[in-house]
C-alpha atoms as a PDB file:
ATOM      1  CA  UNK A   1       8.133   8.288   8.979  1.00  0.00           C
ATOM      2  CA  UNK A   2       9.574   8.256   5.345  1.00  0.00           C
ATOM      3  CA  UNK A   3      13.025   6.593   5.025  1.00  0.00           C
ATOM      4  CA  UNK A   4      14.363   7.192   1.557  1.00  0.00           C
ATOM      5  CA  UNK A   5      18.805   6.251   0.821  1.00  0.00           C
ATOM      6  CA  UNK A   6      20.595   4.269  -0.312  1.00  0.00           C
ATOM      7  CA  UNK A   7      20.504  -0.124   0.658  1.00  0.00           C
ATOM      8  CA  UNK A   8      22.076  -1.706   2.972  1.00  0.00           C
ATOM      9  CA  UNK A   9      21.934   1.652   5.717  1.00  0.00           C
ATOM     10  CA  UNK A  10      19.218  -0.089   7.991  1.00  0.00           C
ATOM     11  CA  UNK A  11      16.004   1.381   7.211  1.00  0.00           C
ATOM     12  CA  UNK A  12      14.421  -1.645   6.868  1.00  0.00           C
ATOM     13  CA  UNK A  13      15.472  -2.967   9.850  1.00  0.00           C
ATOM     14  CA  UNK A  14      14.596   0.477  11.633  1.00  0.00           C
ATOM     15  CA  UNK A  15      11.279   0.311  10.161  1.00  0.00           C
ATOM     16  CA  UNK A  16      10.602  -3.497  11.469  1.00  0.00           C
ATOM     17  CA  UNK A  17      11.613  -1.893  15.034  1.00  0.00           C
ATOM     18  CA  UNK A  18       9.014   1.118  14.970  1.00  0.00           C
ATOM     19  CA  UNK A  19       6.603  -1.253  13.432  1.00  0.00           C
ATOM     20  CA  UNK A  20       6.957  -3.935  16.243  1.00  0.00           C
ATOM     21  CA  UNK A  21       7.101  -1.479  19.063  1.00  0.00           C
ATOM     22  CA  UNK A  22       4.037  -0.049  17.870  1.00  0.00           C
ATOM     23  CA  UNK A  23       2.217  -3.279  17.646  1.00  0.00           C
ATOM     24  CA  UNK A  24       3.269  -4.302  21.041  1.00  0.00           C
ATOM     25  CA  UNK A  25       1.561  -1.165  22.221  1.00  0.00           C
ATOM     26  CA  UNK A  26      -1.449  -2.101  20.841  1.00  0.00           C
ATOM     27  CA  UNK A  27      -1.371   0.598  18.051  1.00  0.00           C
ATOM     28  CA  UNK A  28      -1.674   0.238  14.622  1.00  0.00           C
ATOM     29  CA  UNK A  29       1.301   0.211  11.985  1.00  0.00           C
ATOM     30  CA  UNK A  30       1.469   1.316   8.485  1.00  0.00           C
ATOM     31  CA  UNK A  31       4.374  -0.681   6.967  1.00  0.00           C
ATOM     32  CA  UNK A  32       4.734   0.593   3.460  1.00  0.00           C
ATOM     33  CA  UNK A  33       8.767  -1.497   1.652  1.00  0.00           C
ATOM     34  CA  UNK A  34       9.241  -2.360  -1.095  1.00  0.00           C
ATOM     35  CA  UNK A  35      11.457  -4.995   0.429  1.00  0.00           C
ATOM     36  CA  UNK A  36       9.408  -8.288   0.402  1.00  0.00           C
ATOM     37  CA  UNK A  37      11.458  -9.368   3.412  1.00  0.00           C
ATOM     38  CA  UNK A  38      10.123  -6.451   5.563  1.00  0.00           C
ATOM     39  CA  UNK A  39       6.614  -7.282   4.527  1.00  0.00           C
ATOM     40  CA  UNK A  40       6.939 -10.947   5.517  1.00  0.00           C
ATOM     41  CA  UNK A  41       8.719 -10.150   8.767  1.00  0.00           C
ATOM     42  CA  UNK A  42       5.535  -7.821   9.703  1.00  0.00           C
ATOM     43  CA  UNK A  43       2.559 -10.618   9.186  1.00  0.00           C
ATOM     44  CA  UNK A  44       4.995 -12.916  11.410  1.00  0.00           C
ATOM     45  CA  UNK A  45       4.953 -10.303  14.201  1.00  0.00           C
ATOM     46  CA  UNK A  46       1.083 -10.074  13.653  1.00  0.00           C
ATOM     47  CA  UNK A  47       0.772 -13.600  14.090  1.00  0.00           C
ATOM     48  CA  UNK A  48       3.465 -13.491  16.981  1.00  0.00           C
ATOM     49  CA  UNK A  49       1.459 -10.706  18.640  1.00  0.00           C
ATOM     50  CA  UNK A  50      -2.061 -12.640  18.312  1.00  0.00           C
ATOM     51  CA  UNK A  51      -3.685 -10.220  15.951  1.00  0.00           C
ATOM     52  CA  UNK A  52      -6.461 -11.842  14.215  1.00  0.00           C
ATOM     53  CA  UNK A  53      -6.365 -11.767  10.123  1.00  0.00           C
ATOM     54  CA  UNK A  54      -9.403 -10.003   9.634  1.00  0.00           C
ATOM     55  CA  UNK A  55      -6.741  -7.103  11.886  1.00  0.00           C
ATOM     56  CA  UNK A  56      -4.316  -6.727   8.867  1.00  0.00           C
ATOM     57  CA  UNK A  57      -4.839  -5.317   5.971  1.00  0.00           C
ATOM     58  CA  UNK A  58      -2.225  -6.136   2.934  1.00  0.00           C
ATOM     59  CA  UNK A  59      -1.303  -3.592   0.003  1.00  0.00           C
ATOM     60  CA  UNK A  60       1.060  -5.957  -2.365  1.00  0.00           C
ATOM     61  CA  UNK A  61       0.217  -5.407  -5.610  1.00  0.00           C
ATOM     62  CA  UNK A  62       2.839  -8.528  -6.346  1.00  0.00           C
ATOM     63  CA  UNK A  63       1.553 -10.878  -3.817  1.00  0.00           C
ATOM     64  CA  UNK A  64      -2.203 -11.580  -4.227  1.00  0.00           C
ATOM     65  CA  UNK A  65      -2.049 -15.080  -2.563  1.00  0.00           C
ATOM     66  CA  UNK A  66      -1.598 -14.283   0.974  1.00  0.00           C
ATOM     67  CA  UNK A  67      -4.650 -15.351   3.108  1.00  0.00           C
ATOM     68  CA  UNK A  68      -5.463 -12.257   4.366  1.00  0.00           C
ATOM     69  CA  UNK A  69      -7.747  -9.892   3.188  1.00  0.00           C
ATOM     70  CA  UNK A  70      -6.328  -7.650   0.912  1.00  0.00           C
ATOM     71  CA  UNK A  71      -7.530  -4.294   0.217  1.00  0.00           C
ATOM     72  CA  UNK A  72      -8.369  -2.338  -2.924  1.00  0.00           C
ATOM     73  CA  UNK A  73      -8.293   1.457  -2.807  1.00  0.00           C
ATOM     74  CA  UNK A  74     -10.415   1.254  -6.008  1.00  0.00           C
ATOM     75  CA  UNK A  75     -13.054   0.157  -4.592  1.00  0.00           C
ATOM     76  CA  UNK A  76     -14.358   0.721  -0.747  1.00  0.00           C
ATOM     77  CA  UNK A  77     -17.614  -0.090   0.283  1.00  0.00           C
ATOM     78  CA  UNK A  78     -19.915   3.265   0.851  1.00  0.00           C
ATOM     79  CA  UNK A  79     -17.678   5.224  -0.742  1.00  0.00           C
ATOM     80  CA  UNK A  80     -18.498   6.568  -4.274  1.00  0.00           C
ATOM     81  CA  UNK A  81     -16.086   5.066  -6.814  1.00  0.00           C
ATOM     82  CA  UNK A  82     -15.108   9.124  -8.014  1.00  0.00           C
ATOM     83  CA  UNK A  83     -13.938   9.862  -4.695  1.00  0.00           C
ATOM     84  CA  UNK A  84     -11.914   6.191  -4.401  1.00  0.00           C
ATOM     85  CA  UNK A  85     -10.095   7.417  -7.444  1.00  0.00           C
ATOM     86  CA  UNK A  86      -9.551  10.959  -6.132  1.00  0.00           C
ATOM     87  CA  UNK A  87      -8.141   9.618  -2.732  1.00  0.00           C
ATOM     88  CA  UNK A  88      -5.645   7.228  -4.677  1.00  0.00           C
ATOM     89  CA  UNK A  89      -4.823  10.248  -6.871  1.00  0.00           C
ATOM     90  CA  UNK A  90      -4.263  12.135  -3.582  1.00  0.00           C
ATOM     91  CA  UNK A  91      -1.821   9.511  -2.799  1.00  0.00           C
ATOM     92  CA  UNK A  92       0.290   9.159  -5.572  1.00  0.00           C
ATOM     93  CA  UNK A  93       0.907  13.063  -5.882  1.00  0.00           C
ATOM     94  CA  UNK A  94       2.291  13.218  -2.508  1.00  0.00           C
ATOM     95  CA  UNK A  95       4.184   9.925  -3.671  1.00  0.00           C
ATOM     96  CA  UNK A  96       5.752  11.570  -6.510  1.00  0.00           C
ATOM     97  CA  UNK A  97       5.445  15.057  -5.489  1.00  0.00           C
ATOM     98  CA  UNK A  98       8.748  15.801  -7.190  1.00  0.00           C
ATOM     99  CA  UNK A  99       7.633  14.815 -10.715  1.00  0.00           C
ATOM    100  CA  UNK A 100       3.973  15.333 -10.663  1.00  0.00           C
ATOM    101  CA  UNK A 101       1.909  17.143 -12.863  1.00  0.00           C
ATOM    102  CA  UNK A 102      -1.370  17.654 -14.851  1.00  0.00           C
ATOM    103  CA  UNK A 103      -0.639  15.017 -17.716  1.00  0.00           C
ATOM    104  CA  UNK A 104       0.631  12.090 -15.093  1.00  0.00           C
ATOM    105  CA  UNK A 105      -2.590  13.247 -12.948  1.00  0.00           C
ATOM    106  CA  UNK A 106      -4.822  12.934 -16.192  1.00  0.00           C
ATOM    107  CA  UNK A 107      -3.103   9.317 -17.749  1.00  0.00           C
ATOM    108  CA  UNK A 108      -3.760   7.795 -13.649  1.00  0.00           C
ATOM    109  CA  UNK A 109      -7.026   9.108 -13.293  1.00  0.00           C
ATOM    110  CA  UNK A 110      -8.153   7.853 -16.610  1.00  0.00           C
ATOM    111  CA  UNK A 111      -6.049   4.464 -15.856  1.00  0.00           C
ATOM    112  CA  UNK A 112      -7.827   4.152 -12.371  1.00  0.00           C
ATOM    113  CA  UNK A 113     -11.569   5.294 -13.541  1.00  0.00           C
ATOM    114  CA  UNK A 114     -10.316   2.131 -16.412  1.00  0.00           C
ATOM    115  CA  UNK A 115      -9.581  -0.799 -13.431  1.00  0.00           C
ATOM    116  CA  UNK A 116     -13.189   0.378 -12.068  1.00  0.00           C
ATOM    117  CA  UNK A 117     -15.489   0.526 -15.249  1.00  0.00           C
ATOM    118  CA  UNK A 118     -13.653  -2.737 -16.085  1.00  0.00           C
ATOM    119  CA  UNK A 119     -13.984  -4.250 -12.364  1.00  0.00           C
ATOM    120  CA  UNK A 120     -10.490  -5.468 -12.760  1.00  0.00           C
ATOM    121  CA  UNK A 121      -7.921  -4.869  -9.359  1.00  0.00           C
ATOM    122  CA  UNK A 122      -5.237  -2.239  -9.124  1.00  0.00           C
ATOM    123  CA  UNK A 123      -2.458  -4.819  -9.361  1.00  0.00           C
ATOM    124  CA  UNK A 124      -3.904  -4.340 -13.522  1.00  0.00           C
ATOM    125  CA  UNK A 125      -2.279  -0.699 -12.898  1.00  0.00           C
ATOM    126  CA  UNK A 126       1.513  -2.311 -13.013  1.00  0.00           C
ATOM    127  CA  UNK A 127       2.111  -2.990 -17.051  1.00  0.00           C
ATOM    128  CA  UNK A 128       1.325   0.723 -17.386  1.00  0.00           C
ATOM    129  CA  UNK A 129       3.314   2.465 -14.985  1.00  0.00           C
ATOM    130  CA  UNK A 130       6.355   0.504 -15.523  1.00  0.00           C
END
């Protein structure tokens, strides 16, 4: 469910709601904020619903010291790293539809196939995209 406006109109808190009512089901959630709030809200519901650590999976480029395991797109195991790249790629274009074309796809894929020649994480990624 994308939620894109303005702040302060609730769809943090209406994401927290899905997310939580989802959980309690037993399904899984897909929390993706940008408000660090949100973010820390959801791994206290995780702990408040039992779910073990090895359950959650954390994309926060920002936040690299959280204990749990943290996940990097650029490199999955049994998974060839050109198809890693091409997944992320994937990604970002329907991220940016609106703006996306051949030279952004070109300077990320190069930047990506970069981070994995150079074993260094995505969080490496931020300097260049900001």
């Amino acid at each position: 469910m994308p939620g894109l406006g303005l702040p302060g109109l609730g769809k943090s808190a209406l994401l927290k709601l899905l997310a939580l009512h989802a959980m309690a089901q037993g399904h899984a959630a897909l929390i993706v904020d940008t408000n660090f709030d949100t973010f820390q809200w959801c791994l206290h519901a995780c702990i408040a619903l039992d779910y073990a650590p090895s359950d959650i999976i954390v994309i926060d480029l920002a936040q690299p010291q959280y204990g749990v395991p943290v996940f990097d797109p650029l490199r999955m195991s049994g998974i060839p790293p050109y198809v890693c790249v091409d997944s992320l790629l994937a990604c970002c274009r329907g991220i940016w539809r609106d703006s996306w074309g051949a030279r952004m796809e070109d300077c990320l894929r190069h930047l990506f196939l970069t981070l994995q020649a150079a074993d260094f994480p995505l969080s490496y990624a931020l300097p260049f995209l900001e």
